[in-house]
C-alpha atoms as a PDB file:
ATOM      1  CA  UNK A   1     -50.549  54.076 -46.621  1.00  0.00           C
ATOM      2  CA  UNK A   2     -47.741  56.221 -45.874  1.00  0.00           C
ATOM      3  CA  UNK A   3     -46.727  57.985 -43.222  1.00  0.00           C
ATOM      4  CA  UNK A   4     -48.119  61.472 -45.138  1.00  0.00           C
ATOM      5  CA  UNK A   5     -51.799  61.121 -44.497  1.00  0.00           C
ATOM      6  CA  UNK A   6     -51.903  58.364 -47.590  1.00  0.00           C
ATOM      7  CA  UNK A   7     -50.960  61.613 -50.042  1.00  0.00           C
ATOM      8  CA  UNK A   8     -46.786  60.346 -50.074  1.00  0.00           C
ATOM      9  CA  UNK A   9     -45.221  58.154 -52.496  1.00  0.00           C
ATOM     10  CA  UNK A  10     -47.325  54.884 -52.830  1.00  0.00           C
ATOM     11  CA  UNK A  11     -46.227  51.705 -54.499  1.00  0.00           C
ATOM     12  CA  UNK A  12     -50.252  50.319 -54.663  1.00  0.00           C
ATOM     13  CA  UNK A  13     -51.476  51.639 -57.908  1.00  0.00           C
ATOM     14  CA  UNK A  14     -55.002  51.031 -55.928  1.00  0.00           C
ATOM     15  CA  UNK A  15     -54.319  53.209 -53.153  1.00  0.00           C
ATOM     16  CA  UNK A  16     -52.803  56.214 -55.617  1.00  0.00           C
ATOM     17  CA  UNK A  17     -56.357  56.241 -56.872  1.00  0.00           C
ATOM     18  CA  UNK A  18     -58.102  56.528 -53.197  1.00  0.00           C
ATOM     19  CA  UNK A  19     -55.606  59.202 -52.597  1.00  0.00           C
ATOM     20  CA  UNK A  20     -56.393  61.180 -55.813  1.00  0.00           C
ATOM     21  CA  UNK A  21     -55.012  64.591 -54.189  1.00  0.00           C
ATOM     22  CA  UNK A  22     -54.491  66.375 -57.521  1.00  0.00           C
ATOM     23  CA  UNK A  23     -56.064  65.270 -60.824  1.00  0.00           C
ATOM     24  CA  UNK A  24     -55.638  68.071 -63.324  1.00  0.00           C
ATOM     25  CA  UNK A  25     -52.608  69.956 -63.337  1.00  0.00           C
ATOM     26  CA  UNK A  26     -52.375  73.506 -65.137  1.00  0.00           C
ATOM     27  CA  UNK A  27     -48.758  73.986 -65.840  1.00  0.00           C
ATOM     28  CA  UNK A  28     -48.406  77.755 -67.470  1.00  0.00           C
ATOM     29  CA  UNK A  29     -45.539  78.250 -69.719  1.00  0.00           C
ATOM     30  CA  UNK A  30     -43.536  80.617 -72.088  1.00  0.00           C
ATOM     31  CA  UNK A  31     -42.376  78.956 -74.842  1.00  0.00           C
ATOM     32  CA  UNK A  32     -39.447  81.454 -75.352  1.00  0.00           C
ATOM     33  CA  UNK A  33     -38.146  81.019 -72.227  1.00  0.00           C
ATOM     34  CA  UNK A  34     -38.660  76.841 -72.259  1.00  0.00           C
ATOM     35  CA  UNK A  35     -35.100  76.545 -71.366  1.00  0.00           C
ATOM     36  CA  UNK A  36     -35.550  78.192 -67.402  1.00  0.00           C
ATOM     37  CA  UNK A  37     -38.566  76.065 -67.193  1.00  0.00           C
ATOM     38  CA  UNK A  38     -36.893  72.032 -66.396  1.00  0.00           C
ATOM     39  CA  UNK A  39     -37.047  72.528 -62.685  1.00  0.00           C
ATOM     40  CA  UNK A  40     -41.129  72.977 -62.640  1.00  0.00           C
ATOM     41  CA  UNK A  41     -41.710  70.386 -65.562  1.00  0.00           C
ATOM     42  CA  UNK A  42     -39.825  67.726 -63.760  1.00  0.00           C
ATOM     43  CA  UNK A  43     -42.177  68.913 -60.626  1.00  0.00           C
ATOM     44  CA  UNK A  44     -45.159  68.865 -62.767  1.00  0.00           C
ATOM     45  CA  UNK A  45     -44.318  65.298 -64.405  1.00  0.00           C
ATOM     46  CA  UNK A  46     -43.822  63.207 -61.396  1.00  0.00           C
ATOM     47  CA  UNK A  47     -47.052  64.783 -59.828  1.00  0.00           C
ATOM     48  CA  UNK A  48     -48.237  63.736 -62.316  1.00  0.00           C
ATOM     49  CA  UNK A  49     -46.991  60.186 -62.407  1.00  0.00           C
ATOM     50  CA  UNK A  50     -47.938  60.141 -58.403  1.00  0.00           C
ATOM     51  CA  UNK A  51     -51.473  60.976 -58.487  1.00  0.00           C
ATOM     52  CA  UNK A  52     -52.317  59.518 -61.742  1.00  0.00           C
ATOM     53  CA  UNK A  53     -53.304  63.240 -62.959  1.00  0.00           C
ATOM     54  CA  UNK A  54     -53.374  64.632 -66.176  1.00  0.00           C
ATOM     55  CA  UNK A  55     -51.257  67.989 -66.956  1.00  0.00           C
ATOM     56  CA  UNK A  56     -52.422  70.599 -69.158  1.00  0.00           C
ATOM     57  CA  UNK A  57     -49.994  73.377 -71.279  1.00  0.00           C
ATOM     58  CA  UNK A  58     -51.044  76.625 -71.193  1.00  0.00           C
ATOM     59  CA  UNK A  59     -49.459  79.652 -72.825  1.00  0.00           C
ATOM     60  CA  UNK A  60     -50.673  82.942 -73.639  1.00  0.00           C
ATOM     61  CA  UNK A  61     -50.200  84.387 -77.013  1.00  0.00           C
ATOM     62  CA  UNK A  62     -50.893  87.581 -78.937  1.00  0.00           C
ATOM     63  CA  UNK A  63     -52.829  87.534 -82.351  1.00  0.00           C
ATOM     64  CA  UNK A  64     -49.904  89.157 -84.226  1.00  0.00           C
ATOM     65  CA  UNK A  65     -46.967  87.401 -85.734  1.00  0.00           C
ATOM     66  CA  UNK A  66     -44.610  86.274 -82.827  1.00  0.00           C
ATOM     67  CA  UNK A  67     -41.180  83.929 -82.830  1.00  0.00           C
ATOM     68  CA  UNK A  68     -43.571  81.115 -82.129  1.00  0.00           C
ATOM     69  CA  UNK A  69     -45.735  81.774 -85.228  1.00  0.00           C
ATOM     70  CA  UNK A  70     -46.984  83.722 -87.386  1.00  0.00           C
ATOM     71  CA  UNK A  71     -50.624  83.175 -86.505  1.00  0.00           C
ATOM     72  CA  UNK A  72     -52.746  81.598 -83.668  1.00  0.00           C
ATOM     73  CA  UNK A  73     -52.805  78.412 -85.181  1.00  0.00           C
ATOM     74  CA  UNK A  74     -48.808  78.372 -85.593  1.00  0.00           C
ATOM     75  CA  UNK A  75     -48.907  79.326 -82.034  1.00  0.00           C
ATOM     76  CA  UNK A  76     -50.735  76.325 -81.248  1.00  0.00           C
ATOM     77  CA  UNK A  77     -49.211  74.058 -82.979  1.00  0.00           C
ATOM     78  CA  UNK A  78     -45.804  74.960 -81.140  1.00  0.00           C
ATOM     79  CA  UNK A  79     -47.672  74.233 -77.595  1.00  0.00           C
ATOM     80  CA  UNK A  80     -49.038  71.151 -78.863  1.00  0.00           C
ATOM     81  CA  UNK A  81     -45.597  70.099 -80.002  1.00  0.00           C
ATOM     82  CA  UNK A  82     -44.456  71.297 -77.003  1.00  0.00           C
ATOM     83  CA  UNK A  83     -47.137  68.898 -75.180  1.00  0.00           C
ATOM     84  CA  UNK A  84     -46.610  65.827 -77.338  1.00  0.00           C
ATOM     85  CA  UNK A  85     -42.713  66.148 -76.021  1.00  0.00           C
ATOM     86  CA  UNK A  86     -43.807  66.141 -72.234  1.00  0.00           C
ATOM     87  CA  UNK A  87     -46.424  63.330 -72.843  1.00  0.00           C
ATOM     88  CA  UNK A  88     -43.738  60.901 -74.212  1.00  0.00           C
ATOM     89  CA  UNK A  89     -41.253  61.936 -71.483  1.00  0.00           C
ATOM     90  CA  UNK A  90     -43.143  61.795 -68.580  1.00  0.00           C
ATOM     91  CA  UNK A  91     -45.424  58.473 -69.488  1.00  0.00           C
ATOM     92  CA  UNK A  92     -48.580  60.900 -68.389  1.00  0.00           C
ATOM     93  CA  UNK A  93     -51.345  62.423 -70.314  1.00  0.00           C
ATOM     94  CA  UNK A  94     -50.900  66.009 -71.213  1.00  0.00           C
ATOM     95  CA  UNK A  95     -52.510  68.531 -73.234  1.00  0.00           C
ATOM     96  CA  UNK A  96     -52.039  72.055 -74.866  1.00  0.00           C
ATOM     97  CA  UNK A  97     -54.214  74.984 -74.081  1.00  0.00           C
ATOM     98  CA  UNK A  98     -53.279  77.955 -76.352  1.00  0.00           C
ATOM     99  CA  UNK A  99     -54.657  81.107 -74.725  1.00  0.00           C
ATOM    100  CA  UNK A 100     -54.680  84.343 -76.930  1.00  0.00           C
ATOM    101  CA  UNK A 101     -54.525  88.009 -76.080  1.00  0.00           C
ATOM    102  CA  UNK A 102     -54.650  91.531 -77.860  1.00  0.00           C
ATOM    103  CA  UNK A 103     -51.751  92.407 -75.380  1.00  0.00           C
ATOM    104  CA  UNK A 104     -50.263  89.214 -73.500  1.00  0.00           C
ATOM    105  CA  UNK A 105     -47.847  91.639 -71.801  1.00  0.00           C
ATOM    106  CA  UNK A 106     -50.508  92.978 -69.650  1.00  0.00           C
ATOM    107  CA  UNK A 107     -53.079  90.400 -70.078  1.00  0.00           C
ATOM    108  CA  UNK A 108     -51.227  86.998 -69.053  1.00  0.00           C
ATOM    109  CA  UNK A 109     -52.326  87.213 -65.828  1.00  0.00           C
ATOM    110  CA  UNK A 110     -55.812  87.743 -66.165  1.00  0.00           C
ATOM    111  CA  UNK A 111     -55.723  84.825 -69.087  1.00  0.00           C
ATOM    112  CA  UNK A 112     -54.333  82.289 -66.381  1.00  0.00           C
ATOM    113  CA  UNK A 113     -56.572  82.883 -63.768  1.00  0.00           C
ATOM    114  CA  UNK A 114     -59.497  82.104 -66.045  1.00  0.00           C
ATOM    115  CA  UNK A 115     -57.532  78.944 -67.258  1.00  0.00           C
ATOM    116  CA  UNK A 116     -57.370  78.177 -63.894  1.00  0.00           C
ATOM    117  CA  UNK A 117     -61.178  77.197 -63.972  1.00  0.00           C
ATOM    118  CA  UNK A 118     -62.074  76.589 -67.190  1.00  0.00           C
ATOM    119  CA  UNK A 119     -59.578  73.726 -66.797  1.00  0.00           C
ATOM    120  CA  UNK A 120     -60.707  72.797 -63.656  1.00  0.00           C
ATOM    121  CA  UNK A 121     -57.144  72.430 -62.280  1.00  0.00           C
ATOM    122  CA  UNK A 122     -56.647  71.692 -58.734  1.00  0.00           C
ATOM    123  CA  UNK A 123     -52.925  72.269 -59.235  1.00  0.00           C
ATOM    124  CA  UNK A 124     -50.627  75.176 -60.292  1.00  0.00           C
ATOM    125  CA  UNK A 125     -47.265  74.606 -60.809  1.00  0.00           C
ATOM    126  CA  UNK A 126     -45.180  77.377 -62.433  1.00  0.00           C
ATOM    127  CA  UNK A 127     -41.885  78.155 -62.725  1.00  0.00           C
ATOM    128  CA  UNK A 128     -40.529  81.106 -61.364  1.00  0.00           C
ATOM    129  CA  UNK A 129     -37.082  83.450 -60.830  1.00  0.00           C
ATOM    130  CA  UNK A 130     -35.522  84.819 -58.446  1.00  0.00           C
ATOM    131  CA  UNK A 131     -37.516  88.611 -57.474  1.00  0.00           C
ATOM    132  CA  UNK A 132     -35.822  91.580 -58.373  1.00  0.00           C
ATOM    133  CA  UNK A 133     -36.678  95.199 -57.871  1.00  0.00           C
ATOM    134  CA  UNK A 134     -39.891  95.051 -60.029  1.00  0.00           C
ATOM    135  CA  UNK A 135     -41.326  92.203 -58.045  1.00  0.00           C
ATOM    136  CA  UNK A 136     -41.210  94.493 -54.697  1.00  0.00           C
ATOM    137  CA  UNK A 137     -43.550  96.714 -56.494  1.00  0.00           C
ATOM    138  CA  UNK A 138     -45.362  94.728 -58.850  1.00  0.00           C
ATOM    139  CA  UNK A 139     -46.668  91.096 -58.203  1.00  0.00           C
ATOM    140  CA  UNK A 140     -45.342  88.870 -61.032  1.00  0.00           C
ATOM    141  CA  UNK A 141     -47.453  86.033 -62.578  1.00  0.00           C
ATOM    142  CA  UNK A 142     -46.574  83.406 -59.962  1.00  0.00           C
ATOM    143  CA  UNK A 143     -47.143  85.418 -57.265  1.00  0.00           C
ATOM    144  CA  UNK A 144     -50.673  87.208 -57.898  1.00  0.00           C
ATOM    145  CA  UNK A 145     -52.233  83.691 -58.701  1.00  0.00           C
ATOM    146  CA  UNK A 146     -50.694  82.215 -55.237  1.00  0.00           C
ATOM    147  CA  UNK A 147     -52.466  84.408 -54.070  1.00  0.00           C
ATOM    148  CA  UNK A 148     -55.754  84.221 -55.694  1.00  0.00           C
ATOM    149  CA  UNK A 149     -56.051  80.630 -57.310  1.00  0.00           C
ATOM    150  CA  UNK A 150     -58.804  78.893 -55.191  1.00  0.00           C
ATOM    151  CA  UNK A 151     -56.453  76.044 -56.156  1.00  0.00           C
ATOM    152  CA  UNK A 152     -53.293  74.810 -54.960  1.00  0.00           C
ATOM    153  CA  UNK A 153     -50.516  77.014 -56.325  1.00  0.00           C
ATOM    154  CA  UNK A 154     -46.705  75.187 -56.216  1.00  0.00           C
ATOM    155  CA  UNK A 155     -44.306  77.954 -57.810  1.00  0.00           C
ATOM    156  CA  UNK A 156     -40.904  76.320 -57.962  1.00  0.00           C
ATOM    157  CA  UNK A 157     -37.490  78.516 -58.515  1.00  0.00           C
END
């Protein structure tokens, strides 16, 4: 056991499995923007690999045609890709959960916090950026479901 209350690094594949502190992992993304999001996959992938947890994709698109496809299906087929890419470079078990929206610009949010439990996660991990001006006002994503998540919420910049 380590000196973190047995939830550090562990070499005992055993005692990683009495330790279980996350097992399902809700990592939301934007597949437009994958390139900011490294920092919070690595995150997610070696949690992952540490609690022997599985991660799930989620991304919220809109019904109409979009850069990532020109239907809901296309759309989902991009996550799963996206999935399928993370699976074979983490080592860990990882699936895609397409959400769709009439307006993801305003409904994201909402979309993710019901993710949140239909999942089951017990572990958030988002990527953010750095607040501006809008965030002193508004809450972005990251922040209004740190805040309301009955899960753990890990939002890394």
């Amino acid at each position: 056991m380590s000196g973190w209350g047995g939830y550090g690094p562990q070499t005992n594949k055993e005692t990683r499995k009495e330790n279980n502190m996350f097992s399902k992992i809700m990592v939301p993304v934007d597949l437009v923007h994958k390139d900011t999001l490294g920092k919070a996959l690595n995150v997610a992938g070696e949690m992952a690999k540490l609690y022997g947890a599985s991660i799930d994709v989620v991304s919220v698109g809109g019904e109409l045609p979009s850069e990532l496809g020109h239907n809901p299906h296309e759309f989902g087929d991009s996550l799963q890709g996206f999935a399928e890419d993370l699976r074979e470079k983490y080592g860990v078990t990882v699936k895609a959960d397409p959400l769709m929206a009439h307006d993801p610009a305003v409904e994201t949010t909402a979309e993710l916090m019901k993710a949140i439990d239909k999942i089951g996660a017990d572990l958030v991990i988002m990527a953010s950026h750095e607040p501006g001006f809008f965030e002193h006002i508004f809450s972005s994503h990251g922040g209004y479901i740190a805040q309301h998540a009955k899960c753990s919420v890990f939002v890394v910049r």
